[in-house]
Protein backbone atom coordinates (compact mmCIF):
# COMPACT_ATOMS: atom_id res chain seq x y z
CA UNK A 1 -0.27 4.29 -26.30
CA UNK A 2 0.85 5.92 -23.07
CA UNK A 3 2.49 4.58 -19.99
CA UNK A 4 0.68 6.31 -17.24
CA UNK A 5 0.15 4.07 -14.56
CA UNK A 6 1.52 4.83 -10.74
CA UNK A 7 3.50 1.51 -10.70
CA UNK A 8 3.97 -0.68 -13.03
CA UNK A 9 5.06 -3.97 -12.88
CA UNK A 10 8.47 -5.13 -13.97
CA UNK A 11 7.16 -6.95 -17.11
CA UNK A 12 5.38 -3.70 -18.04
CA UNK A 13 8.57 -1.80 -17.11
CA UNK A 14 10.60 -4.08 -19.66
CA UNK A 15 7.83 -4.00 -22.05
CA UNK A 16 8.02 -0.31 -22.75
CA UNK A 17 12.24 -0.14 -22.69
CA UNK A 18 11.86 -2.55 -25.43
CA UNK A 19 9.19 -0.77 -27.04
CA UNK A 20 11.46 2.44 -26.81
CA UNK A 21 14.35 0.67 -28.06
CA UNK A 22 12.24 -0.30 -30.89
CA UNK A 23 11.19 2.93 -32.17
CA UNK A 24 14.94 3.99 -31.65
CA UNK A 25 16.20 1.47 -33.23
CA UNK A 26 13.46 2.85 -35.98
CA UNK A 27 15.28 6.33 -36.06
CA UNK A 28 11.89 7.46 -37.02
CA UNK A 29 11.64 9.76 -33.63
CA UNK A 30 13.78 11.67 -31.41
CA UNK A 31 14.47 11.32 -28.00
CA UNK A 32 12.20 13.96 -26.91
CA UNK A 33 9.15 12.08 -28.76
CA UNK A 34 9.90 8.45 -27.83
CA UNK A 35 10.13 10.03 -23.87
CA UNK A 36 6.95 11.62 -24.63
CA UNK A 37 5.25 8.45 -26.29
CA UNK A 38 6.05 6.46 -23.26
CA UNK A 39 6.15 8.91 -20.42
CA UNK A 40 9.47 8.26 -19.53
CA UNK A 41 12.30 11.07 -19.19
CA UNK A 42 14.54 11.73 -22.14
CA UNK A 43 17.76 10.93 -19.65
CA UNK A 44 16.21 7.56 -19.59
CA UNK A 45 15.63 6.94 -23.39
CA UNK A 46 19.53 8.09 -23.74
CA UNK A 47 20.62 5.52 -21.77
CA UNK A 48 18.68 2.92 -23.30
CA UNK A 49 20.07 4.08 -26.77
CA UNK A 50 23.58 3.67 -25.05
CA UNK A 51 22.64 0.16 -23.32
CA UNK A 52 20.79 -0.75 -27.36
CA UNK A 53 24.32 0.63 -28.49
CA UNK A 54 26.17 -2.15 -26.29
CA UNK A 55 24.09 -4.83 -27.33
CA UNK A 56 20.78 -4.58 -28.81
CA UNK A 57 16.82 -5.45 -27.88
CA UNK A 58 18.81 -8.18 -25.18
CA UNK A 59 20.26 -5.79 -23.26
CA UNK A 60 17.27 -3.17 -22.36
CA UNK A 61 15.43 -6.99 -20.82
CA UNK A 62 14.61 -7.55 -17.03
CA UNK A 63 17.78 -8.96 -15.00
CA UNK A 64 16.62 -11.30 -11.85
CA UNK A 65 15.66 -8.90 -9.15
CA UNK A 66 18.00 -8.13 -6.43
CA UNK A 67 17.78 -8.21 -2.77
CA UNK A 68 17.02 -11.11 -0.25
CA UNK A 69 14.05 -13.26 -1.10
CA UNK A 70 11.00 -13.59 0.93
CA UNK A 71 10.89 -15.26 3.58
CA UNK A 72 7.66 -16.61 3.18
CA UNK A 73 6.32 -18.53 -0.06
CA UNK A 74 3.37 -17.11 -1.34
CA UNK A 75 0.96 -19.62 -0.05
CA UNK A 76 2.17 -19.26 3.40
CA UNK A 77 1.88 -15.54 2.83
CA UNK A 78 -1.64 -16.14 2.11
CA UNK A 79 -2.20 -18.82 5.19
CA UNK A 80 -0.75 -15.85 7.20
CA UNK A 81 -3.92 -13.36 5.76
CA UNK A 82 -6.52 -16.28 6.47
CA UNK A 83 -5.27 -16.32 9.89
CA UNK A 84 -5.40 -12.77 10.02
CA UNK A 85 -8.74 -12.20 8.73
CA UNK A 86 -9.69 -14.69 11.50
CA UNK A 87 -8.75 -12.57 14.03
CA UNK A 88 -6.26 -12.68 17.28
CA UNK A 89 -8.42 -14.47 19.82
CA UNK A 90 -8.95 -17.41 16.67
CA UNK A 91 -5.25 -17.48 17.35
CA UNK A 92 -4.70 -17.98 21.08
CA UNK A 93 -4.75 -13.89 22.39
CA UNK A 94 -7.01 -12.17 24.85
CA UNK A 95 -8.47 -9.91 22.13
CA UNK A 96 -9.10 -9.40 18.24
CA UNK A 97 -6.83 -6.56 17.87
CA UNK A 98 -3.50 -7.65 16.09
CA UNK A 99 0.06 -5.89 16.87
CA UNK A 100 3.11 -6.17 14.93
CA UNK A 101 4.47 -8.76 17.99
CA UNK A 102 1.19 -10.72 17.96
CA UNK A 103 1.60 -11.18 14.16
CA UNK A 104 5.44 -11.99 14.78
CA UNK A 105 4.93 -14.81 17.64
CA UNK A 106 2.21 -16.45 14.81
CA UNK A 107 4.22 -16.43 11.80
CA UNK A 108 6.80 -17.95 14.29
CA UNK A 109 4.81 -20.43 15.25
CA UNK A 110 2.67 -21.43 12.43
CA UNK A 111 5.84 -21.13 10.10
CA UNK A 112 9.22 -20.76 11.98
CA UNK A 113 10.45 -18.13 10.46
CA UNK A 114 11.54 -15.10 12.59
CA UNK A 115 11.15 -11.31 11.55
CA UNK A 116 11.76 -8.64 13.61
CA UNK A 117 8.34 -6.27 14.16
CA UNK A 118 9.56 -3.57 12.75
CA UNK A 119 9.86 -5.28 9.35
CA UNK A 120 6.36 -6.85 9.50
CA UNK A 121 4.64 -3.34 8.37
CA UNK A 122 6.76 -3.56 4.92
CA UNK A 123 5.14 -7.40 4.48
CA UNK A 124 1.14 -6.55 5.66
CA UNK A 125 0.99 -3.80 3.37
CA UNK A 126 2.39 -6.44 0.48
CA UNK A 127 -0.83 -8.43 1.88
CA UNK A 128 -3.08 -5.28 1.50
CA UNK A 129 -3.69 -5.52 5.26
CA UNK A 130 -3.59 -1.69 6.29
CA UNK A 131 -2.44 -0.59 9.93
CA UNK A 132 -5.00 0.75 11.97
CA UNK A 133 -4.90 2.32 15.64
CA UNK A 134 -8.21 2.35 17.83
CA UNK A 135 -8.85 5.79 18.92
CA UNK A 136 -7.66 6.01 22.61
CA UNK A 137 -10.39 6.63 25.44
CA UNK A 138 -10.47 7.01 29.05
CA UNK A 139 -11.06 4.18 31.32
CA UNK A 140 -13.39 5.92 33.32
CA UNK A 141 -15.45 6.91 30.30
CA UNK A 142 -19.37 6.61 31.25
CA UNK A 143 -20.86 5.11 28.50
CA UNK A 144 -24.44 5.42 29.89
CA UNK A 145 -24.09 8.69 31.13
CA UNK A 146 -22.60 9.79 27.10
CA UNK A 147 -25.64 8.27 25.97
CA UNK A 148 -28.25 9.83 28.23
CA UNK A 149 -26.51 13.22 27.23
CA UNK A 150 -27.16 12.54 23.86
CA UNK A 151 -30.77 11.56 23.84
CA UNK A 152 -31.91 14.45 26.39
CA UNK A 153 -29.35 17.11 26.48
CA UNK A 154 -28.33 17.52 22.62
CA UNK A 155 -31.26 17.91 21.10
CA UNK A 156 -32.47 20.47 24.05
CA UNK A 157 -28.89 22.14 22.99
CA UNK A 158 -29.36 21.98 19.48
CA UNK A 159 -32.78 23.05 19.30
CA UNK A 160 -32.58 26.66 21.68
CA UNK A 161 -29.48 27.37 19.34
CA UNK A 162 -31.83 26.66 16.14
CA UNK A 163 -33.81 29.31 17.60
CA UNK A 164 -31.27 31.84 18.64
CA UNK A 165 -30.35 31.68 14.45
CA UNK A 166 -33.86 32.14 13.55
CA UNK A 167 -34.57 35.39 16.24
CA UNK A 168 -31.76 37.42 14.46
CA UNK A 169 -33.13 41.01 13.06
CA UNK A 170 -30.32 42.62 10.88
């Protein structure tokens, strides 16, 4: 069995210290193999040999996560991705394209809980919802005149330079 995975979640994380403090408290391997075995570094299997030292398999379990908790429940974190997916004129804006303010006034409103916009990238990536930027173009941008160019000039381009290639004598 090895523990190979990018992240791992922090029942899997407590699943393998107790695994390791298993096979220390085996005495079968050293260190060095159990580190190995689990893909862990050997600093880490000494200190849960000191923490199994202190007071056994108990001590190497999962302690209540620290930190502030969400503001959001889960189900109003997934009311905020349906509104999402619905898109920002669905919610009262002049176009489709959410911003981190636009999602800030609706979990505001829908909700009424505040976060500041600069915190709202840390929560959309939680909700798989990826940032994306349009590409910028100019205003005065022809779109007719881009697409003439491309039916009747490019092909007239990229046909003559065909040519040129196939004309060479080395």
């Amino acid at each position: 069995m090895a523990w190979k995975p990018k992240h791992l979640t922090r029942e899997q994380m407590e699943e393998r210290r107790l695994l390791g403090g298993r096979l220390l408290q085996a005495g079968k391997l050293s260190h060095v193999e159990i580190a190995q075995h689990l893909g862990v570094s050997r600093t880490t299997v000494g200190d849960w040999a000191k923490q199994l030292a202190k007071g056994g398999l108990p001590q190497l379990r999962s302690r209540k996560s620290a930190g502030r908790p969400a503001k959001l429940t889960p189900d109003q974190q997934q009311a905020l991705l349906k509104q999402l997916k619905r898109g920002g004129r669905a919610a009262g804006f002049a176009t489709d394209q959410w911003t981190l303010r636009r999602v800030q006034k609706v979990i505001e409103r829908e909700f009424g809980v505040t976060y500041h916009p600069n915190h709202l990238g840390r929560l959309l990536a939680r909700l798989d919802w990826s940032v994306q930027v349009p590409l910028p173009q100019a205003s005065e941008r022809g779109e007719d005149l881009i697409q003439a160019w491309l039916e009747k000039d490019w092909p007239r381009i990229k046909k003559g330079a065909a040519n040129r290639r196939t004309n060479r004598v080395f």
